[in-house]
Protein backbone atom coordinates (compact mmCIF):
# COMPACT_ATOMS: atom_id res chain seq x y z
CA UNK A 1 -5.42 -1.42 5.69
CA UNK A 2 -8.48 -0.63 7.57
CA UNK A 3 -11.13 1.19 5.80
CA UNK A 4 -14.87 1.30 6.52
CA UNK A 5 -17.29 -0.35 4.22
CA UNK A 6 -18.68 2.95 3.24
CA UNK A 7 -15.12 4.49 2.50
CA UNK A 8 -14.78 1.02 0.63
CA UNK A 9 -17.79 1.04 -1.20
CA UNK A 10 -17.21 5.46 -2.65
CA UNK A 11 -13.56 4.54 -3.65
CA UNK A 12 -13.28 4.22 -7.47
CA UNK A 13 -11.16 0.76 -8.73
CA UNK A 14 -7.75 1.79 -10.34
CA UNK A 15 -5.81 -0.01 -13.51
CA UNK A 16 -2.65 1.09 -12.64
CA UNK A 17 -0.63 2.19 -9.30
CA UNK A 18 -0.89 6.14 -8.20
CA UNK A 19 1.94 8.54 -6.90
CA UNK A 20 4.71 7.07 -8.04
CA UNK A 21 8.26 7.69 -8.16
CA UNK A 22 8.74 6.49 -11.32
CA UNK A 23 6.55 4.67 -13.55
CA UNK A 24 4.96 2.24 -11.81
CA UNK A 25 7.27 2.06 -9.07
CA UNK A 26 5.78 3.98 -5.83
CA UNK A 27 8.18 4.81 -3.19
CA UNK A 28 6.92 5.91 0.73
CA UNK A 29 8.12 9.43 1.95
CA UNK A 30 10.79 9.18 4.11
CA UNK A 31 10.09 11.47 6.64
CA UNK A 32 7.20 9.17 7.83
CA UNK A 33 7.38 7.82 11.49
CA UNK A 34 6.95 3.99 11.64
CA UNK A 35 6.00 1.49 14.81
CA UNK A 36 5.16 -2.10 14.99
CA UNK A 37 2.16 -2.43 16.81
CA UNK A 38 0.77 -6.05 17.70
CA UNK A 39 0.66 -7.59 13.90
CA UNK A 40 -0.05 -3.98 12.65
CA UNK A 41 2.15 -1.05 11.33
CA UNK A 42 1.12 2.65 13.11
CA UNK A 43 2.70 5.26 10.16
CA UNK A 44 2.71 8.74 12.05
CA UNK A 45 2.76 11.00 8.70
CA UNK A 46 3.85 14.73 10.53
CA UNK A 47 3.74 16.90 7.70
CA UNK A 48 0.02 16.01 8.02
CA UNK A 49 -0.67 15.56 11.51
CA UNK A 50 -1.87 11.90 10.30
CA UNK A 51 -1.59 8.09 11.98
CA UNK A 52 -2.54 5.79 9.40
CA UNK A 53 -2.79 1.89 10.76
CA UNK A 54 -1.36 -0.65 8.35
CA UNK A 55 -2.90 -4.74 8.71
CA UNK A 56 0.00 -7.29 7.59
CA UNK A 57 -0.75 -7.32 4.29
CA UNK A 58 -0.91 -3.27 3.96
CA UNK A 59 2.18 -3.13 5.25
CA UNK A 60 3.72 -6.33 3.31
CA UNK A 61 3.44 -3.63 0.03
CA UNK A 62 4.02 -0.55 2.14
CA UNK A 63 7.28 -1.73 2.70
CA UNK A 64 7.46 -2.82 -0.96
CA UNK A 65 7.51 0.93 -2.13
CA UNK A 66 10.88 1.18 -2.02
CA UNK A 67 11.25 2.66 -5.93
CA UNK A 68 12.75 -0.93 -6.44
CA UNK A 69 9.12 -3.18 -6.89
CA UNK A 70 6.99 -2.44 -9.50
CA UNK A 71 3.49 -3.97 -9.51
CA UNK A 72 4.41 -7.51 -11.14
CA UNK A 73 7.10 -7.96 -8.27
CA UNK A 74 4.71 -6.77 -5.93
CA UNK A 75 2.09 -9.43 -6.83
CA UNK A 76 4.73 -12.35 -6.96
CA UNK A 77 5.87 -11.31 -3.13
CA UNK A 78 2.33 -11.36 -1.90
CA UNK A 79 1.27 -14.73 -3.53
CA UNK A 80 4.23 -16.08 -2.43
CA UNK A 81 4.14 -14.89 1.37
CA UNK A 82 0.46 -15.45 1.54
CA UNK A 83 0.37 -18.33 -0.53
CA UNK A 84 -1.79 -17.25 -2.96
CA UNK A 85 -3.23 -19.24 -6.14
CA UNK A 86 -2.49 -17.77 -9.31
CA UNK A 87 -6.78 -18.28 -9.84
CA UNK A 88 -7.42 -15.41 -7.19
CA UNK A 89 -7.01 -11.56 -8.38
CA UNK A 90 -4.05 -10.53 -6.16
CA UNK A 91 -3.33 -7.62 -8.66
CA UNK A 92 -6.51 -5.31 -8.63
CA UNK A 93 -6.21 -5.89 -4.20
CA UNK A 94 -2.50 -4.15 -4.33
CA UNK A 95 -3.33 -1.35 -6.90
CA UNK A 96 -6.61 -0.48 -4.61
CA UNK A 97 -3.59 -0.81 -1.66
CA UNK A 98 -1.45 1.44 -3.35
CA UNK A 99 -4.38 3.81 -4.78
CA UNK A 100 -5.32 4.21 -0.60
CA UNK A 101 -2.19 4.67 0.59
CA UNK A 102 -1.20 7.26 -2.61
CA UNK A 103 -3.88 9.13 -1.86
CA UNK A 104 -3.33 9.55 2.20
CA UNK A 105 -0.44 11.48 0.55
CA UNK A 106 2.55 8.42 1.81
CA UNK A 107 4.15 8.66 -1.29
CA UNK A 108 6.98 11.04 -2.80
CA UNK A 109 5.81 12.21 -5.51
């Protein structure tokens, strides 16, 4: 997801996953609009007038917030489609994902 360095720099790290369905397992409102654009996903949100744009891997664990994926399954499907070692922090990049897209209000809560 795109956010500006100053955005990046004011938003606080997370432990765990926000907005969730169910404990730990976040789930994308589905009244949301969705279109491929180019490599990236546009997400027209109505309710709140919003379009959010998703990069690849943004929208590799948007579409993981199904209710199904909780965060350990999350992490194993982006090392393994990104080819990721097991050395590099994967975990605390999706939680920040998920704490950014929880709190653009994508999730049912």
């Amino acid at each position: 997801m795109r956010v500006s360095a100053e955005a990046e720099a004011k938003r606080p790290l997370m432990k765990e996953a926000p907005h969730t369905s169910g404990p730990g397992l976040p789930r994308v409102r589905e009244d949301l609009q969705e279109q491929q654009v180019g490599e990236d996903l546009m997400v027209y949100d109505a309710r709140n007038h919003r379009v959010h744009i998703l990069n690849g891997t943004a929208t590799a664990i948007y579409r993981m917030c199904d209710g199904e994926h909780d965060l350990d399954a999350m992490e194993q499907e982006i090392r393994t489609l990104y080819h990721v070692a097991e050395t590099q922090d994967v975990r605390q990049d999706i939680v920040d994902t998920l704490a950014l897209l929880g709190g653009k209000e994508l999730f049912l809560q």
